[in-house]
Protein backbone atom coordinates (compact mmCIF):
# COMPACT_ATOMS: atom_id res chain seq x y z
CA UNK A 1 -106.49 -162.90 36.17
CA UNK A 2 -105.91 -165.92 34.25
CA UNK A 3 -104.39 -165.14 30.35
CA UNK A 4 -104.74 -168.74 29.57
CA UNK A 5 -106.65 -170.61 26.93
CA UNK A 6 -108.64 -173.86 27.03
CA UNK A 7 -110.33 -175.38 24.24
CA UNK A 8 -114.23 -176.23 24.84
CA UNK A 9 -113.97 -179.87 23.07
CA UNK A 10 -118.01 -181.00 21.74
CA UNK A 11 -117.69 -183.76 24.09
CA UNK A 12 -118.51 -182.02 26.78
CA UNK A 13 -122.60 -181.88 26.11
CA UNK A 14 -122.04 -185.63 26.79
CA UNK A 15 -120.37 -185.71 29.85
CA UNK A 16 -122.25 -185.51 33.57
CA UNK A 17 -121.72 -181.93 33.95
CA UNK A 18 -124.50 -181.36 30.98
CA UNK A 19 -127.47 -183.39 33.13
CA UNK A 20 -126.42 -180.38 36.15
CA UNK A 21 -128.45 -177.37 36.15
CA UNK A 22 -127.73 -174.32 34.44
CA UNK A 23 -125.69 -172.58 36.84
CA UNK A 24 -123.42 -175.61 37.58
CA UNK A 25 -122.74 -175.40 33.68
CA UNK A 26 -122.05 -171.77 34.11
CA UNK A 27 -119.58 -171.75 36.47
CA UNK A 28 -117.57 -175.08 35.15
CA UNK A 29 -117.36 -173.32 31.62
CA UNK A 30 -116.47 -170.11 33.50
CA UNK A 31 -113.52 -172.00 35.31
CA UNK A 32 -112.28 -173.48 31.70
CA UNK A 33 -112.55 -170.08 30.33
CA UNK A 34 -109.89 -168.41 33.09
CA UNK A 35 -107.87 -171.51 33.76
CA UNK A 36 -103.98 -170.89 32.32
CA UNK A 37 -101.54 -173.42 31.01
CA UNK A 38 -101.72 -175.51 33.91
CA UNK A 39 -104.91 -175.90 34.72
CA UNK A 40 -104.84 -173.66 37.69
CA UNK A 41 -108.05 -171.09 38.16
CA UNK A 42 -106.98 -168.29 40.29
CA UNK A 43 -110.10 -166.23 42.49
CA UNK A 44 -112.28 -166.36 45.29
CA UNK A 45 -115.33 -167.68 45.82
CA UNK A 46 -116.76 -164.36 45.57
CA UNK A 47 -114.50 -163.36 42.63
CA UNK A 48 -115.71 -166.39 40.39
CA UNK A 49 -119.40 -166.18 41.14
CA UNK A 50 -119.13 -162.67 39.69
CA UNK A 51 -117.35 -164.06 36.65
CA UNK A 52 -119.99 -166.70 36.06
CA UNK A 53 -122.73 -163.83 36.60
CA UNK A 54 -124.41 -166.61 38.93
CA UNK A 55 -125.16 -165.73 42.92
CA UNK A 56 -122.19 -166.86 46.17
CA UNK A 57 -124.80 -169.81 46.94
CA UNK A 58 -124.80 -171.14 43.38
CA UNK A 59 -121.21 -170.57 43.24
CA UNK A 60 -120.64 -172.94 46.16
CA UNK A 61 -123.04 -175.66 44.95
CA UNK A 62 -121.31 -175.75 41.44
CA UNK A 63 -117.87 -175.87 43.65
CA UNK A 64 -119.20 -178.94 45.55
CA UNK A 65 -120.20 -180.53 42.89
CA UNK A 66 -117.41 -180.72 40.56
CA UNK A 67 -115.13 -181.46 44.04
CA UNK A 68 -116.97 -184.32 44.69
CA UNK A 69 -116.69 -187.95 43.43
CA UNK A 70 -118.91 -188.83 40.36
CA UNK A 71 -119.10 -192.22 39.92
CA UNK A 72 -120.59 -191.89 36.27
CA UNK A 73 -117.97 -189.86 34.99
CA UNK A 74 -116.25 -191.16 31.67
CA UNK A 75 -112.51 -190.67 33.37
CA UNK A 76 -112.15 -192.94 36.32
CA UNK A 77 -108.80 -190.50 37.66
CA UNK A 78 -109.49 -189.19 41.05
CA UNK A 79 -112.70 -190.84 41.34
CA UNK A 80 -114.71 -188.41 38.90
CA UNK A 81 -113.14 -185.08 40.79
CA UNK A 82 -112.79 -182.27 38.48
CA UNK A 83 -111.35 -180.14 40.93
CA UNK A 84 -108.90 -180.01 43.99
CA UNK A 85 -108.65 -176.67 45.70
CA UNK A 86 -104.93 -174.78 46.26
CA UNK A 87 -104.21 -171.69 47.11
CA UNK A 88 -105.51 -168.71 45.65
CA UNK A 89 -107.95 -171.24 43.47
CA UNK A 90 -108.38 -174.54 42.30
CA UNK A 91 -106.91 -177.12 39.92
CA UNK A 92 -108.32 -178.31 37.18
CA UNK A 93 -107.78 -181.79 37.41
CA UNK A 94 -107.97 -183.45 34.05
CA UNK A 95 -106.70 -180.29 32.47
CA UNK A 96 -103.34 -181.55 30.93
CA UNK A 97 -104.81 -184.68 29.80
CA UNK A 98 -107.34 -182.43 27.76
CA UNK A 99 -104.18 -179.53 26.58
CA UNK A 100 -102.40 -182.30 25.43
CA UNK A 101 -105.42 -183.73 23.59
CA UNK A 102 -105.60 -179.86 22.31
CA UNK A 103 -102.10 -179.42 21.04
CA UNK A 104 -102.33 -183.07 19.42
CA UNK A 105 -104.74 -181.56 16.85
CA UNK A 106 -103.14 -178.45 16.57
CA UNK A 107 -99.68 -180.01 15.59
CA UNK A 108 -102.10 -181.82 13.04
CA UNK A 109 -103.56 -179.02 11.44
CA UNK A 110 -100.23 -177.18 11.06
CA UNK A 111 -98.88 -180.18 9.70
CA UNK A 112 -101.97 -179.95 6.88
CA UNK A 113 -101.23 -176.87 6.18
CA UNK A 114 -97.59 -176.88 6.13
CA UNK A 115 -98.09 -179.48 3.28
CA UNK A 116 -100.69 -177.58 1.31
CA UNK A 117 -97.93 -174.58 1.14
CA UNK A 118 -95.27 -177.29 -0.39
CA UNK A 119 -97.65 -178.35 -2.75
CA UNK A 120 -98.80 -175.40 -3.79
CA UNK A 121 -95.10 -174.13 -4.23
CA UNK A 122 -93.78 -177.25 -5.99
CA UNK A 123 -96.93 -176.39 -8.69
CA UNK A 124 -95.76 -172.92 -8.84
CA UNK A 125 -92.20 -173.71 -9.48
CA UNK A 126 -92.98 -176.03 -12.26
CA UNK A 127 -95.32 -173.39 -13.86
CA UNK A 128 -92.44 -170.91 -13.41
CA UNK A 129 -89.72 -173.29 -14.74
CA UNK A 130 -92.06 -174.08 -18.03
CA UNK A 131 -93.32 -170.09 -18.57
CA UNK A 132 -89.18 -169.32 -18.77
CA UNK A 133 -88.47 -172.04 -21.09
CA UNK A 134 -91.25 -170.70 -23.20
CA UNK A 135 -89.99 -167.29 -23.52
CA UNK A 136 -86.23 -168.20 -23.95
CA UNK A 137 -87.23 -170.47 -27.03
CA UNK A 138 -89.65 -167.39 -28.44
CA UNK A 139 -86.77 -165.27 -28.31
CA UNK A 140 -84.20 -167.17 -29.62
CA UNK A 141 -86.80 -167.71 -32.19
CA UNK A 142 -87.16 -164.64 -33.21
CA UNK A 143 -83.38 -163.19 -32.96
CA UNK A 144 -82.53 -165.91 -35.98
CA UNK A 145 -85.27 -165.38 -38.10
CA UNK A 146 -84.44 -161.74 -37.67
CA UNK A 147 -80.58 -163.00 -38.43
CA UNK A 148 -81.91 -164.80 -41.54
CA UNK A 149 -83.93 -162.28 -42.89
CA UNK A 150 -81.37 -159.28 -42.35
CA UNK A 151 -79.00 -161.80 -44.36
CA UNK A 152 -81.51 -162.34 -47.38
CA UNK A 153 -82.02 -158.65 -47.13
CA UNK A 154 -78.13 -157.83 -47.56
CA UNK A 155 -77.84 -160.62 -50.30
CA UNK A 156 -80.73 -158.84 -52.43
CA UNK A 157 -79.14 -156.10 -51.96
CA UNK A 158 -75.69 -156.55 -53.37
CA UNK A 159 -77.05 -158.20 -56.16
CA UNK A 160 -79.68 -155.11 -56.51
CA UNK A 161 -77.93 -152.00 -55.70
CA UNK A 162 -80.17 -150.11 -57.86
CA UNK A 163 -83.60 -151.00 -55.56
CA UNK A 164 -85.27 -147.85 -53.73
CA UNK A 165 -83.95 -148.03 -49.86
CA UNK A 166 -87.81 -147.06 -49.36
CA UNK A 167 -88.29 -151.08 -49.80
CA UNK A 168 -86.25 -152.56 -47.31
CA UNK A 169 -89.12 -152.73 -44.56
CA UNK A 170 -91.78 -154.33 -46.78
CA UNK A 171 -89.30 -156.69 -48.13
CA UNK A 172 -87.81 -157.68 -44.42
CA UNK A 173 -91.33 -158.54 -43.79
CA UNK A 174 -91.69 -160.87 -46.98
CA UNK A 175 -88.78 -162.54 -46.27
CA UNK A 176 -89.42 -163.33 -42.63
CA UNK A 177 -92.87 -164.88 -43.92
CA UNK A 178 -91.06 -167.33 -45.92
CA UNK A 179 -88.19 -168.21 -43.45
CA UNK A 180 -90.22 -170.56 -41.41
CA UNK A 181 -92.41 -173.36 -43.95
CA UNK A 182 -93.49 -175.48 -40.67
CA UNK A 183 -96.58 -175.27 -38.95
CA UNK A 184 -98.49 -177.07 -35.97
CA UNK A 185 -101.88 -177.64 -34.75
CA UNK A 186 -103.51 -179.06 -31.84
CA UNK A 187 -105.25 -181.29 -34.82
CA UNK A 188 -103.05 -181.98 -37.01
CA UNK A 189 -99.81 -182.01 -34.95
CA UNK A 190 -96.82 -181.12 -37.28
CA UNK A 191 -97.32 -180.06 -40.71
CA UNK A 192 -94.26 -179.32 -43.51
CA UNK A 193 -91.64 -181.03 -42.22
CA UNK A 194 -90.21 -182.79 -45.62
CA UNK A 195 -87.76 -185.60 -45.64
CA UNK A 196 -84.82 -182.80 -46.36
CA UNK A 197 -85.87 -181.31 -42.74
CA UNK A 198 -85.07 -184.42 -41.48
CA UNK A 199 -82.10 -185.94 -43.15
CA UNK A 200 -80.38 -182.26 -42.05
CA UNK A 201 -81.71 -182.53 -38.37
CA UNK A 202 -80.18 -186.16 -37.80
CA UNK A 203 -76.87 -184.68 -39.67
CA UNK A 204 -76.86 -181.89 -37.00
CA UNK A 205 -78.68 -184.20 -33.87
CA UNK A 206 -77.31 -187.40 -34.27
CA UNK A 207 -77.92 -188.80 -30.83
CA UNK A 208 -81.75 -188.02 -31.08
CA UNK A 209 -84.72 -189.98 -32.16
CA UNK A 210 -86.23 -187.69 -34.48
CA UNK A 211 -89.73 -189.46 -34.17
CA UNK A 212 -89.71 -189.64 -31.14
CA UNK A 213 -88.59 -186.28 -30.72
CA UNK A 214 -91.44 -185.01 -32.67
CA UNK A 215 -94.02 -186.48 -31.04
CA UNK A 216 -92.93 -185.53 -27.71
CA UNK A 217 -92.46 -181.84 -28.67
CA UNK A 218 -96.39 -182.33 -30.42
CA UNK A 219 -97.92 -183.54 -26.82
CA UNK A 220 -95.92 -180.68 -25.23
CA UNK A 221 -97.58 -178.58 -27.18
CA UNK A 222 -101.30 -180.23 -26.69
CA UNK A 223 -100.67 -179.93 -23.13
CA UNK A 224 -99.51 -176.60 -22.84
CA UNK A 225 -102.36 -174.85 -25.15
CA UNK A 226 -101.67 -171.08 -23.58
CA UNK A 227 -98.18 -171.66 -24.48
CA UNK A 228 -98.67 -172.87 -28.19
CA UNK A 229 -99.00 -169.12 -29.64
CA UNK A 230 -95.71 -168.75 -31.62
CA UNK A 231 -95.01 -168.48 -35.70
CA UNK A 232 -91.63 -169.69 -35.87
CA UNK A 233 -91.78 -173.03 -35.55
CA UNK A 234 -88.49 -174.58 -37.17
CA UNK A 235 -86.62 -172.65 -34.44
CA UNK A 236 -88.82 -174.68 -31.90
CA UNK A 237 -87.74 -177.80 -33.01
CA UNK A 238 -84.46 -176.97 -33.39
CA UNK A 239 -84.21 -175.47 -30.07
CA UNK A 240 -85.86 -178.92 -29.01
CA UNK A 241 -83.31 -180.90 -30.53
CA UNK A 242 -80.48 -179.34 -29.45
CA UNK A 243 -81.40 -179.25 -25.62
CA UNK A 244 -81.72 -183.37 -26.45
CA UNK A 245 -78.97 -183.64 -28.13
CA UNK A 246 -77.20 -181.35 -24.99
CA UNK A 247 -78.96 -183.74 -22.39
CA UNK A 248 -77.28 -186.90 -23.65
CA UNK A 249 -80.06 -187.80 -26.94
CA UNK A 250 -82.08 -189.73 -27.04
CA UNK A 251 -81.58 -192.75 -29.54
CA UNK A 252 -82.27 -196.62 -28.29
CA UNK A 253 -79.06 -197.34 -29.73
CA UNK A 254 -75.70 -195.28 -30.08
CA UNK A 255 -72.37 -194.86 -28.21
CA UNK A 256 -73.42 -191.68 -27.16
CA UNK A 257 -77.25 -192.34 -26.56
CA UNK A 258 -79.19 -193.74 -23.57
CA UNK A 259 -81.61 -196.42 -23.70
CA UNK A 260 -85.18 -195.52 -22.50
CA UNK A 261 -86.55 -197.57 -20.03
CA UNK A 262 -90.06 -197.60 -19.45
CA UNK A 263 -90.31 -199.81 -16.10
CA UNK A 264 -90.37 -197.34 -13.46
CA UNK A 265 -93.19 -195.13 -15.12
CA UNK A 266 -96.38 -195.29 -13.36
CA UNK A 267 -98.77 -197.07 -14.13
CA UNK A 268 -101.59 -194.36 -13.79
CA UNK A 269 -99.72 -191.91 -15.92
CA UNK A 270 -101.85 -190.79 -18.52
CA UNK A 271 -100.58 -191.39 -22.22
CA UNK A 272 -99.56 -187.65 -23.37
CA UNK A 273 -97.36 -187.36 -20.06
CA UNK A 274 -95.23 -190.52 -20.62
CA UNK A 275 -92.92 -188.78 -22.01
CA UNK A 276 -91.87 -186.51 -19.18
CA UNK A 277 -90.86 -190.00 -17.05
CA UNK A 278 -87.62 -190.48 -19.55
CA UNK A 279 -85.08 -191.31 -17.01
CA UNK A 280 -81.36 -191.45 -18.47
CA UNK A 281 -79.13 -194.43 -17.60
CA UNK A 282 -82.07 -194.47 -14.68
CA UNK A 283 -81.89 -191.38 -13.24
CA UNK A 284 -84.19 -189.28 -11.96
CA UNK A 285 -85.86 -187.14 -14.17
CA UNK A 286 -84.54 -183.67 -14.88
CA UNK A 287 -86.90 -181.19 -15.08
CA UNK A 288 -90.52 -181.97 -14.29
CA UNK A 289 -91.17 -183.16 -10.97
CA UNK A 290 -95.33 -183.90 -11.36
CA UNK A 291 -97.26 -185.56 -13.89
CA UNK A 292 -101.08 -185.64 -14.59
CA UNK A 293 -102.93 -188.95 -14.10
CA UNK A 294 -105.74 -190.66 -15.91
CA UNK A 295 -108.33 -189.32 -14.36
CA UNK A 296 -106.67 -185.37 -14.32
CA UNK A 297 -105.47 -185.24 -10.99
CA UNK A 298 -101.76 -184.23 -10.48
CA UNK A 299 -98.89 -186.53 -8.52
CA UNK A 300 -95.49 -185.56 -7.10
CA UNK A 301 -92.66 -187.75 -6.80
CA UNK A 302 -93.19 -188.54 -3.64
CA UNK A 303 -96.58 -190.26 -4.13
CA UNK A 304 -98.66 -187.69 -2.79
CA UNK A 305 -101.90 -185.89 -5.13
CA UNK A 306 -102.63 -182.30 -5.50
C-alpha cells in the first residue's frame, strides 16, 4: 500500500478522462489517490478494482483506456498514455511533471506566509520598542517630580519647624500639583510653555531645534493617543530633549548639529510621520523602521505594505 500523496489539480474536469464514463473516472482518481512519490501505483488488477469499488471487467476497461494513445489529450508525451505497466503496478506517466507543478505552489504559499510572520513581527517589535519608551519616560517622570517635591517639602520644613508632621502628606500632594505648569492636548498641542522654558531648554540643549523639537514631540503624541495619558509633562520634554541632544541634535546649523535632509523621504509619507524619516549625516534612521502613508496603510523599509 501506497503512503503517497497526489494533489487532484481542477484541471482535471477538463481533460479527456472527464468525457469517460463513471467507472473509468473511478479508477483513474483511485490510481492518483494510492500512487507514492514517484508516480508508481502498486496492486493487482484484482486489488485495484476493489479499491475503486468498481467490478474486474470495469477495472480492465479503465486500464485500457488510460494505456492507450489519446490523440486529444492536452500533453502530447507518450502519445496521450497515462500509464505504462511495471511490476507489481503501473506508472503514472505524467506524474512528476504534475508533483513538480504541486510543490511549485507549495514553495509559494510558504513563501506567503513566511512573509506575513516577518511582517507581523517587525509591527510587533515597533509596538514593543514604543510601549518601553513610554514607560521609561513615565517613570523617570515621576521619580523627579517626586525628587522635587520631597525637596520643597524639606525646604518648608526647615524654615517651619513648628508645622504639625500630620501635614506632610497633604502638602506633598500640593506641591507635586504645582511642579509641572505645562499641559498638552490633542487640540491645542502644547500649552504653558513661556519664553523662560525656553531660553533655559536651549541653555541646557544647545544642539536642538526647540521648534522643531516641539512639534515633533506634539505629532508623537497625536499619533500615539493610548499613549498620551501622563500629568507630568515638563519631564516629557525634557526627557525628549535630552535623547536629541544625546543622538547628535538637531539644529540646521552648529558644529555639533546635523543638517536635515529631506530628499530621501517618501513621497507618500503622510505629513504627521515626516518626522520619523530624519536621517543624520544620511543615515538610516534609528529607531522606527515603518511609517504610515496617505491613505493609512503602513510601509517597511524595504518597500513592501502591511
Amino acid at each position: 500500500m501506497s503512503d503517497g500523496y497526489t494533489k487532484l489539480f481542477a484541471s482535471i474536469t477538463d481533460s479527456t478522462i472527464w468525457g469517460e464514463p463513471n467507472t473509468t473516472r473511478i479508477v483513474w482518481i483511485t490510481m492518483l489517490a494510492m500512487a507514492d512519490q514517484h508516480g508508481y501505483v502498486g496492486a493487482s488488477v484484482s486489488g485495484l478494482s476493489h479499491r475503486a469499488r468498481v467490478t474486474i471487467d470495469e477495472c480492465v476497461v479503465a486500464l485500457a483506456c488510460f494505456s492507450a494513445p489519446d490523440k486529444w489529450s492536452r500533453t502530447a508525451e507518450f502519445e496521450g498514455r497515462r500509464i505504462a505497466q511495471t511490476e507489481g503496478g503501473w506508472i503514472l506517466l505524467n506524474h512528476s511533471a504534475y508533483r513538480a507543478k504541486m510543490d511549485k505552489d507549495a514553495r509559494r504559499e510558504q513563501s506567503r506566509i513566511a512573509m506575513a510572520r516577518l511582517r507581523s513581527s517587525r509591527v510587533n517589535d515597533v509596538n514593543s520598542q514604543l510601549a518601553k519608551l513610554t514607560e521609561l519616560t513615565q517613570a523617570e517622570a515621576e521619580a523627579e517630580a517626586e525628587a522635587e517635591a520631597e525637596a520643597v517639602i524639606n525646604t518648608s520644613d526647615n524654615n517651619n519647624t513648628s508645622a504639625p508632621e500630620k501635614n506632610t502628606s497633604a502638602q506633598r500632594k500640593k506641591v507635586t500639583r504645582k511642579v509641572d505648569s505645562i499641559s498638552w492636548t490633542s487640540e491645542g498641542g502644547w500649552i504653558g510653555i513661556c519664553d523662560g522654558d525656553r531660553t533655559t531648554w536651549s541653555i541646557a540643549y544647545p544642539a536642538t531645534n526647540l521648534t522643531r523639537e516641539l512639534e515633533k514631540a506634539n505629532q508623537w503624541l497625536i499619533s500615539n493617543p493610548t499613549k498620551a495619558v501622563r500629568g507630568l509633562w515638563r519631564r516629557f520634554i525634557t526627557s525628549w530633549l535630552s535623547r536629541v541632544q544625546d543622538g547628535g541634535g538637531s539644529r540646521q546649523n552648529g558644529s555639533t548639529a546635523f543638517r536635515r535632509d529631506e530628499s530621501h523621504i517618501p513621497s507618500d509619507c503622510a505629513d504627521n510621520q515626516r518626522h520619523l524619516w530624519w536621517m543624520p549625516d544620511g543615515r538610516t534612521p534609528r529607531k522606527i523602521p515603518i511609517y504610515t502613508t496617505v491613505d493609512g496603510r503602513e510601509r517597511y523599509l524595504d518597500g513592501t505594505y502591511a
